[in-house]
C-alpha atoms as a PDB file:
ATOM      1  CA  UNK A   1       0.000   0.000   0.000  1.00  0.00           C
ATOM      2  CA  UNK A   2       1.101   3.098  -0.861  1.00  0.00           C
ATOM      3  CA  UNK A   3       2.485   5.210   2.069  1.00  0.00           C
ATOM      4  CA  UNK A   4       0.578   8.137   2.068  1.00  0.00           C
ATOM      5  CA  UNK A   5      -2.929   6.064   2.223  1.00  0.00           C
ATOM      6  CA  UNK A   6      -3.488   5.896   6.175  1.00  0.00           C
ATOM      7  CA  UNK A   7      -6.380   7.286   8.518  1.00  0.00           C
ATOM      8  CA  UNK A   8      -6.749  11.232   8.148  1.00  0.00           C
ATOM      9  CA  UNK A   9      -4.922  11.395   4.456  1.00  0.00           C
ATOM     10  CA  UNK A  10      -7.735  11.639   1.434  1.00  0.00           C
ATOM     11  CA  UNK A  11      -8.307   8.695  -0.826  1.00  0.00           C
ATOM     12  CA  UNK A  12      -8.156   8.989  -4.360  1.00  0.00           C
ATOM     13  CA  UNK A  13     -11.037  10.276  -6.468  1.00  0.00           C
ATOM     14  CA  UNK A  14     -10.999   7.466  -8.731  1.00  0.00           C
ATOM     15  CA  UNK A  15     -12.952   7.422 -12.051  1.00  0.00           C
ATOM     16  CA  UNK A  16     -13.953   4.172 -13.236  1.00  0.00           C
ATOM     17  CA  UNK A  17     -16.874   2.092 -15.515  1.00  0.00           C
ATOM     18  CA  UNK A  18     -19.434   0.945 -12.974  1.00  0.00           C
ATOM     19  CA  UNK A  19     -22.245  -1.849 -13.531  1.00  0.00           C
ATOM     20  CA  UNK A  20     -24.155   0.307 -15.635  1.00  0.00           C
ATOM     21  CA  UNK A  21     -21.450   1.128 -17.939  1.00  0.00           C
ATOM     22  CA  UNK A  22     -21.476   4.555 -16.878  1.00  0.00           C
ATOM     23  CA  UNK A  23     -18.312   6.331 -15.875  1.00  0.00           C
ATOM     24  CA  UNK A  24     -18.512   7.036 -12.004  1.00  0.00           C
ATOM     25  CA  UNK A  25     -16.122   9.183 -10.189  1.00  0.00           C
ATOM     26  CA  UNK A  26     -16.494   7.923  -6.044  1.00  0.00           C
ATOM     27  CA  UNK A  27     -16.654  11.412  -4.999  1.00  0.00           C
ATOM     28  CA  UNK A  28     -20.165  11.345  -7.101  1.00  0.00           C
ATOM     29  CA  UNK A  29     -20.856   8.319  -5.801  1.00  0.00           C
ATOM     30  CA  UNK A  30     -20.033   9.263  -1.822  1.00  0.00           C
ATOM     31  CA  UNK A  31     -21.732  12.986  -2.065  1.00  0.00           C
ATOM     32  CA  UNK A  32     -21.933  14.262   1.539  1.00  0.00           C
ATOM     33  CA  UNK A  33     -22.107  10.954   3.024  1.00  0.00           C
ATOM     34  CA  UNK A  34     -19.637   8.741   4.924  1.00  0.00           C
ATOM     35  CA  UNK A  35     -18.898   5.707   2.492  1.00  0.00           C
ATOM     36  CA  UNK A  36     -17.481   2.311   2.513  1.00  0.00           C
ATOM     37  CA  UNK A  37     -14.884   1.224  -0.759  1.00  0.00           C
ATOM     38  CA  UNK A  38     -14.007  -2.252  -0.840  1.00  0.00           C
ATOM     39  CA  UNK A  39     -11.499  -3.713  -2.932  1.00  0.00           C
ATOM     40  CA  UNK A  40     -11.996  -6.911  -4.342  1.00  0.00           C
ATOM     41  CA  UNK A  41     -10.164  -9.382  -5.715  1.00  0.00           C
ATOM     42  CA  UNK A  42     -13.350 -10.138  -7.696  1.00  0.00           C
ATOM     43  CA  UNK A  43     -16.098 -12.123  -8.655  1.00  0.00           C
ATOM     44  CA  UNK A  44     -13.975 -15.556  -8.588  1.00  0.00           C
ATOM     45  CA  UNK A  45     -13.212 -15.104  -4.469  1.00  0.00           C
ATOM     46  CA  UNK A  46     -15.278 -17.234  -1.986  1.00  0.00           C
ATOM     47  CA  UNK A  47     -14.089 -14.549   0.738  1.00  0.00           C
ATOM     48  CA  UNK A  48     -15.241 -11.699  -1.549  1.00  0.00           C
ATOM     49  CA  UNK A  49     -18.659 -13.930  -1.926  1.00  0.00           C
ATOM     50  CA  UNK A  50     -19.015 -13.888   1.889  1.00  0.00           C
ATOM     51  CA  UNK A  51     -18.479 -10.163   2.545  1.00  0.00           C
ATOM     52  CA  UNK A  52     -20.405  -9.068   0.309  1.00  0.00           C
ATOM     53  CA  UNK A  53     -23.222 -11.420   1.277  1.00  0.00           C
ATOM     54  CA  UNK A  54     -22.964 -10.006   4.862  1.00  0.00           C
ATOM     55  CA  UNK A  55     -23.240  -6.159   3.378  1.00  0.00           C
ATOM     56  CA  UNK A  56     -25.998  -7.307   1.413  1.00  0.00           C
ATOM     57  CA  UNK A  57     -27.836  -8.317   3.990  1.00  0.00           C
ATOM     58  CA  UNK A  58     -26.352  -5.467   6.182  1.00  0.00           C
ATOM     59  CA  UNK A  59     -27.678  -3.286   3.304  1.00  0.00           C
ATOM     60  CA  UNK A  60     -31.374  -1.914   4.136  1.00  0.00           C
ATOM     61  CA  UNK A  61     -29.832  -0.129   7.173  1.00  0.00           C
ATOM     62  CA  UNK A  62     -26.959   1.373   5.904  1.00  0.00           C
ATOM     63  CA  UNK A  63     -29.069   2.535   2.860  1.00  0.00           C
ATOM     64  CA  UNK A  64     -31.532   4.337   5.560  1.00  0.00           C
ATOM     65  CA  UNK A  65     -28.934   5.326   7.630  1.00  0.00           C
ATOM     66  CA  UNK A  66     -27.136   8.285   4.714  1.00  0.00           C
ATOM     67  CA  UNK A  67     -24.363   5.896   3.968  1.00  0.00           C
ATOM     68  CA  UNK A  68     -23.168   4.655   0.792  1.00  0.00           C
ATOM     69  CA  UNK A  69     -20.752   1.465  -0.145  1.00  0.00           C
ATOM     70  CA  UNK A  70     -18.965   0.871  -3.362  1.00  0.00           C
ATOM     71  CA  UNK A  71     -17.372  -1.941  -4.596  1.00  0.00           C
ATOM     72  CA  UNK A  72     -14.283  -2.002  -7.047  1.00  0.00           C
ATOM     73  CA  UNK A  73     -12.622  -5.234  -8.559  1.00  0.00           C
ATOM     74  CA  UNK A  74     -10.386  -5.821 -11.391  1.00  0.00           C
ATOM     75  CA  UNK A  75     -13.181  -8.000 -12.795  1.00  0.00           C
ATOM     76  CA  UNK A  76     -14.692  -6.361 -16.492  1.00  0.00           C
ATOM     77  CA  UNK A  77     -17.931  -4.899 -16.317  1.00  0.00           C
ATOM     78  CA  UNK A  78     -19.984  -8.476 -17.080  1.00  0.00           C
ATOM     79  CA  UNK A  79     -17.919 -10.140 -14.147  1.00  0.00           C
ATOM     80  CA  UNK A  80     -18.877  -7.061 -11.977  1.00  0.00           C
ATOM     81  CA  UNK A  81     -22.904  -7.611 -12.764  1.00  0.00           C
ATOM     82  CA  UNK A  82     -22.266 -11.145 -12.432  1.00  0.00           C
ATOM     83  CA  UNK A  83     -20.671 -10.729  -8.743  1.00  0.00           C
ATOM     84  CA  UNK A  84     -23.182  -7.746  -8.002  1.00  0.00           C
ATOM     85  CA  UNK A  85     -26.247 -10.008  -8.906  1.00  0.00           C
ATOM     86  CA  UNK A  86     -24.648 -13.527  -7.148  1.00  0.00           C
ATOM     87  CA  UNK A  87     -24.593 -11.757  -3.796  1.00  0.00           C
ATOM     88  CA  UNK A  88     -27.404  -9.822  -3.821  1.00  0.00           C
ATOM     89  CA  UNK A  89     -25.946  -6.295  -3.746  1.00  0.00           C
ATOM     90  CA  UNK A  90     -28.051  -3.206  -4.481  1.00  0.00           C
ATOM     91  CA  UNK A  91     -25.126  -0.732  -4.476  1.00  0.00           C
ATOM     92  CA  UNK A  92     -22.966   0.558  -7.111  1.00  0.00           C
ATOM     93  CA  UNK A  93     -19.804  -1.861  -8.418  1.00  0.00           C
ATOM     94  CA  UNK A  94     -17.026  -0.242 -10.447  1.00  0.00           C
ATOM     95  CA  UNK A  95     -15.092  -2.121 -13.000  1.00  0.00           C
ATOM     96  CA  UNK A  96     -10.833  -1.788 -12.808  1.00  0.00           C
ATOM     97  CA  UNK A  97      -9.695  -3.945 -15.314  1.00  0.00           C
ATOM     98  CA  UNK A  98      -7.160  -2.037 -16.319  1.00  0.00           C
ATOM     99  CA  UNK A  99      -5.655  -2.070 -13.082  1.00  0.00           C
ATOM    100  CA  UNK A 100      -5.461   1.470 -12.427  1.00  0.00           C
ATOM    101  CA  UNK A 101      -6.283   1.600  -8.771  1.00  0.00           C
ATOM    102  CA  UNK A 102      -4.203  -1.953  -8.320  1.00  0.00           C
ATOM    103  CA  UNK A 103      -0.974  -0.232  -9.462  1.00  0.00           C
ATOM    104  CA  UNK A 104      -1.842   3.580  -7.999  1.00  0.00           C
ATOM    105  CA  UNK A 105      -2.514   2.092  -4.829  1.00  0.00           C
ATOM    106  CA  UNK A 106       0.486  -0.379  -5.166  1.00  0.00           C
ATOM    107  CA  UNK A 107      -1.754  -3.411  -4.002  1.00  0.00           C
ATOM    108  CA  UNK A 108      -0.841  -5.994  -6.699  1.00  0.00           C
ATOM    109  CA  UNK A 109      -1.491  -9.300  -5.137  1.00  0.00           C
ATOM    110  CA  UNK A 110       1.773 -11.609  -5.919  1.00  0.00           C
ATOM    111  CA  UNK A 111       0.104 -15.154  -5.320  1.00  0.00           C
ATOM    112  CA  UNK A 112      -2.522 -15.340  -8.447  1.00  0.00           C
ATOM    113  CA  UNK A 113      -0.728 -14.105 -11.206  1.00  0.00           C
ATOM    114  CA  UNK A 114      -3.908 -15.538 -13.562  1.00  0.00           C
ATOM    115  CA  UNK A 115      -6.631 -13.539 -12.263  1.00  0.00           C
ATOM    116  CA  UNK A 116      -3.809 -10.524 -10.969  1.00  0.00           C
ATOM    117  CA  UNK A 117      -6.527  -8.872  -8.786  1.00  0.00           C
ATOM    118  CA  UNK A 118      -5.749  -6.418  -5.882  1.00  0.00           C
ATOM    119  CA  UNK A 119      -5.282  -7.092  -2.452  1.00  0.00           C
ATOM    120  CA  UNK A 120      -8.585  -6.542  -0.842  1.00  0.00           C
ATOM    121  CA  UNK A 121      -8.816  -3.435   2.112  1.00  0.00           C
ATOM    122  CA  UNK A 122     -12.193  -1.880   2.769  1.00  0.00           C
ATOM    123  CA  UNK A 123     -12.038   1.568   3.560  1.00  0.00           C
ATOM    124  CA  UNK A 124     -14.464   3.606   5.384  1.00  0.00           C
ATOM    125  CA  UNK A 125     -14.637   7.132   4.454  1.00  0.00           C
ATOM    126  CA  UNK A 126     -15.642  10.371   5.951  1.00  0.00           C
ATOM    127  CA  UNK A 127     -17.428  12.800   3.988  1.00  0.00           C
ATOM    128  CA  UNK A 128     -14.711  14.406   1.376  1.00  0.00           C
ATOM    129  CA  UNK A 129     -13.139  10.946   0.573  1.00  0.00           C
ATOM    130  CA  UNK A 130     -10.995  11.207   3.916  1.00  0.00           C
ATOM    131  CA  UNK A 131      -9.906   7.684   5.370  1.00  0.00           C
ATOM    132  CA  UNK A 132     -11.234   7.231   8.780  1.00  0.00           C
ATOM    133  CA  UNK A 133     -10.387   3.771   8.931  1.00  0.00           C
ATOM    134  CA  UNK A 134      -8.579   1.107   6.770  1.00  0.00           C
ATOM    135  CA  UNK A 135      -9.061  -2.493   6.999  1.00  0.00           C
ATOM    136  CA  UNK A 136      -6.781  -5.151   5.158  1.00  0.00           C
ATOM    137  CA  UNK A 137      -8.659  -8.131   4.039  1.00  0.00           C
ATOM    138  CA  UNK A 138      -5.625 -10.239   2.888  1.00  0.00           C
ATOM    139  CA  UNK A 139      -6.806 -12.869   5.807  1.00  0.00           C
ATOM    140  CA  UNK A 140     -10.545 -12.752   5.967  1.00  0.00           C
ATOM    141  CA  UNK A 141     -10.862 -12.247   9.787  1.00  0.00           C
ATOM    142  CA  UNK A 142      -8.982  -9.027   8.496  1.00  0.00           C
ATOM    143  CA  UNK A 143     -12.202  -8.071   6.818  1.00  0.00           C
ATOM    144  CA  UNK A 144     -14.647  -5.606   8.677  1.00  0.00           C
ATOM    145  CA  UNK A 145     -17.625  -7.254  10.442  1.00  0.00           C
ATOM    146  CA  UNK A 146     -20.932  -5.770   9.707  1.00  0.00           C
ATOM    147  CA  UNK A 147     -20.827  -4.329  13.548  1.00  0.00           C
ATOM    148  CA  UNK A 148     -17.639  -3.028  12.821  1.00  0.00           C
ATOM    149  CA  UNK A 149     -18.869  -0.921  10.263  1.00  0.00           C
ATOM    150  CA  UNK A 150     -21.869   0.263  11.797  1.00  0.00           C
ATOM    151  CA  UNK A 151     -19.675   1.366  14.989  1.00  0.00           C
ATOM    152  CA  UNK A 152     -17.546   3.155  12.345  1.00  0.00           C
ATOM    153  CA  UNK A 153     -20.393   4.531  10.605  1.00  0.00           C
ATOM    154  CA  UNK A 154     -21.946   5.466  14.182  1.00  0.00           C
ATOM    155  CA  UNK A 155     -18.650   7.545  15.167  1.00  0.00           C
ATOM    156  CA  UNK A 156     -18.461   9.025  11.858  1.00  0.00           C
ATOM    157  CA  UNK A 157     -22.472  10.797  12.049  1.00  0.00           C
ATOM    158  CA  UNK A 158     -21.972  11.681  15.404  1.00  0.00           C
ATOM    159  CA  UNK A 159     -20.022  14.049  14.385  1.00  0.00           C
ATOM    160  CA  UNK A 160     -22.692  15.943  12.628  1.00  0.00           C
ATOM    161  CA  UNK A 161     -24.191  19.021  13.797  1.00  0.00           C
ATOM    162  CA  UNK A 162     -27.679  17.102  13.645  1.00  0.00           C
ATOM    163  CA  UNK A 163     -26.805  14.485  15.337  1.00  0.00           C
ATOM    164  CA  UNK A 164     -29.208  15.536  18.501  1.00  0.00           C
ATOM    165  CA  UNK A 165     -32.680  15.701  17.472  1.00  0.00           C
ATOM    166  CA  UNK A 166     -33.306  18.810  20.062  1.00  0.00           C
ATOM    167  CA  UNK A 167     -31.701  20.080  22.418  1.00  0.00           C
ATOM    168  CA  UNK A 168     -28.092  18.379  23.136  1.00  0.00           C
ATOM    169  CA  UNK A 169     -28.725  16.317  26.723  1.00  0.00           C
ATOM    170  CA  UNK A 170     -26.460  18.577  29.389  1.00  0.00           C
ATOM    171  CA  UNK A 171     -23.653  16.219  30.066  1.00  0.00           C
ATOM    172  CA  UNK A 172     -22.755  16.486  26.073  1.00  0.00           C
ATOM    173  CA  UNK A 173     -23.783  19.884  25.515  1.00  0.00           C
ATOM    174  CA  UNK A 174     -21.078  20.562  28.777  1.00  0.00           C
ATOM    175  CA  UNK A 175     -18.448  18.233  26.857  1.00  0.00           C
ATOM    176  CA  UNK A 176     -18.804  20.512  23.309  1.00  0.00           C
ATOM    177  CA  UNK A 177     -18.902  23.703  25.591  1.00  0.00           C
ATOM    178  CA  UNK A 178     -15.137  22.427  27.375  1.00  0.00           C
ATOM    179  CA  UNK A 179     -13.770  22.018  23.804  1.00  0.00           C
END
């Protein structure tokens, strides 16, 4: 990974085909929300399978809860609907078969030179493309669990203005106040 992609730094705006066929850019795609990328090694990856499984399930709250995922493989654009429609996902997938991202990022995985996919991470984004946190998925108990992310996404909108319907309960309000 590319030294200057840690927590706090921005992630690239990347501009790639998604599902669709349409070219995306992920700040589009993120708007003012906080959003999780994954990188996948693709459509061929029983560990890919099972994430995105989980997130698809996961999916109905994070879509009510003004958060957004993305998914980007090296697979082409029919592998991508293939793996988008085999797990179930309603969110966007974006096609990097020409391995931009993979090299950018420096992520090449060395150990399947045939498929020559990325090394999965998921990132989770604050609004702006900013890395809050980065999680490498090499091992798949390095992978996120869908309580992970929902304890990132939790931290994340907490921080916005809105977050207290009302009136801000006193012991907060006195915390903000100190700062």
């Amino acid at each position: 990974m590319r030294a200057d992609i840690v927590p706090g730094a921005l992630f690239p705006d990347y501009e790639l085909t998604d599902h669709t066929k349409k070219r995306r850019k992920l700040s589009e795609l993120q708007g003012i929300d906080p959003m999780i990328v994954l990188l996948s090694r693709g459509h061929y990856c029983p560990k890919d399978h099972q994430q995105h499984l989980e997130l698809a399930a996961f999916y109905p709250r994070i879509a009510v809860a003004y958060t957004q995922i993305v998914s980007i493989s090296t697979d082409n654009i029919l592998e991508s609907n293939e793996f988008r429609d085999a797990v179930g996902a309603q969110w966007t997938f974006l096609s990097d078969s020409g391995r931009k991202v993979q090299q950018d990022l420096d992520i090449q995985e060395y150990t399947d030179p045939f498929h020559n996919p990325m090394i999965p991470h998921t990132f989770v984004l604050e609004p702006g493309l900013r890395i809050y946190k980065i999680y490498n998925g090499w091992w798949y108990v390095g992978r996120p669990t869908v309580e992970e992310i929902r304890t990132d996404f939790r931290a994340l909108l907490s921080r916005r203005a809105d977050w207290w319907y009302g009136k801000m309960p006193a012991p907060y309000a006195a915390r903000e106040s100190d700062t």
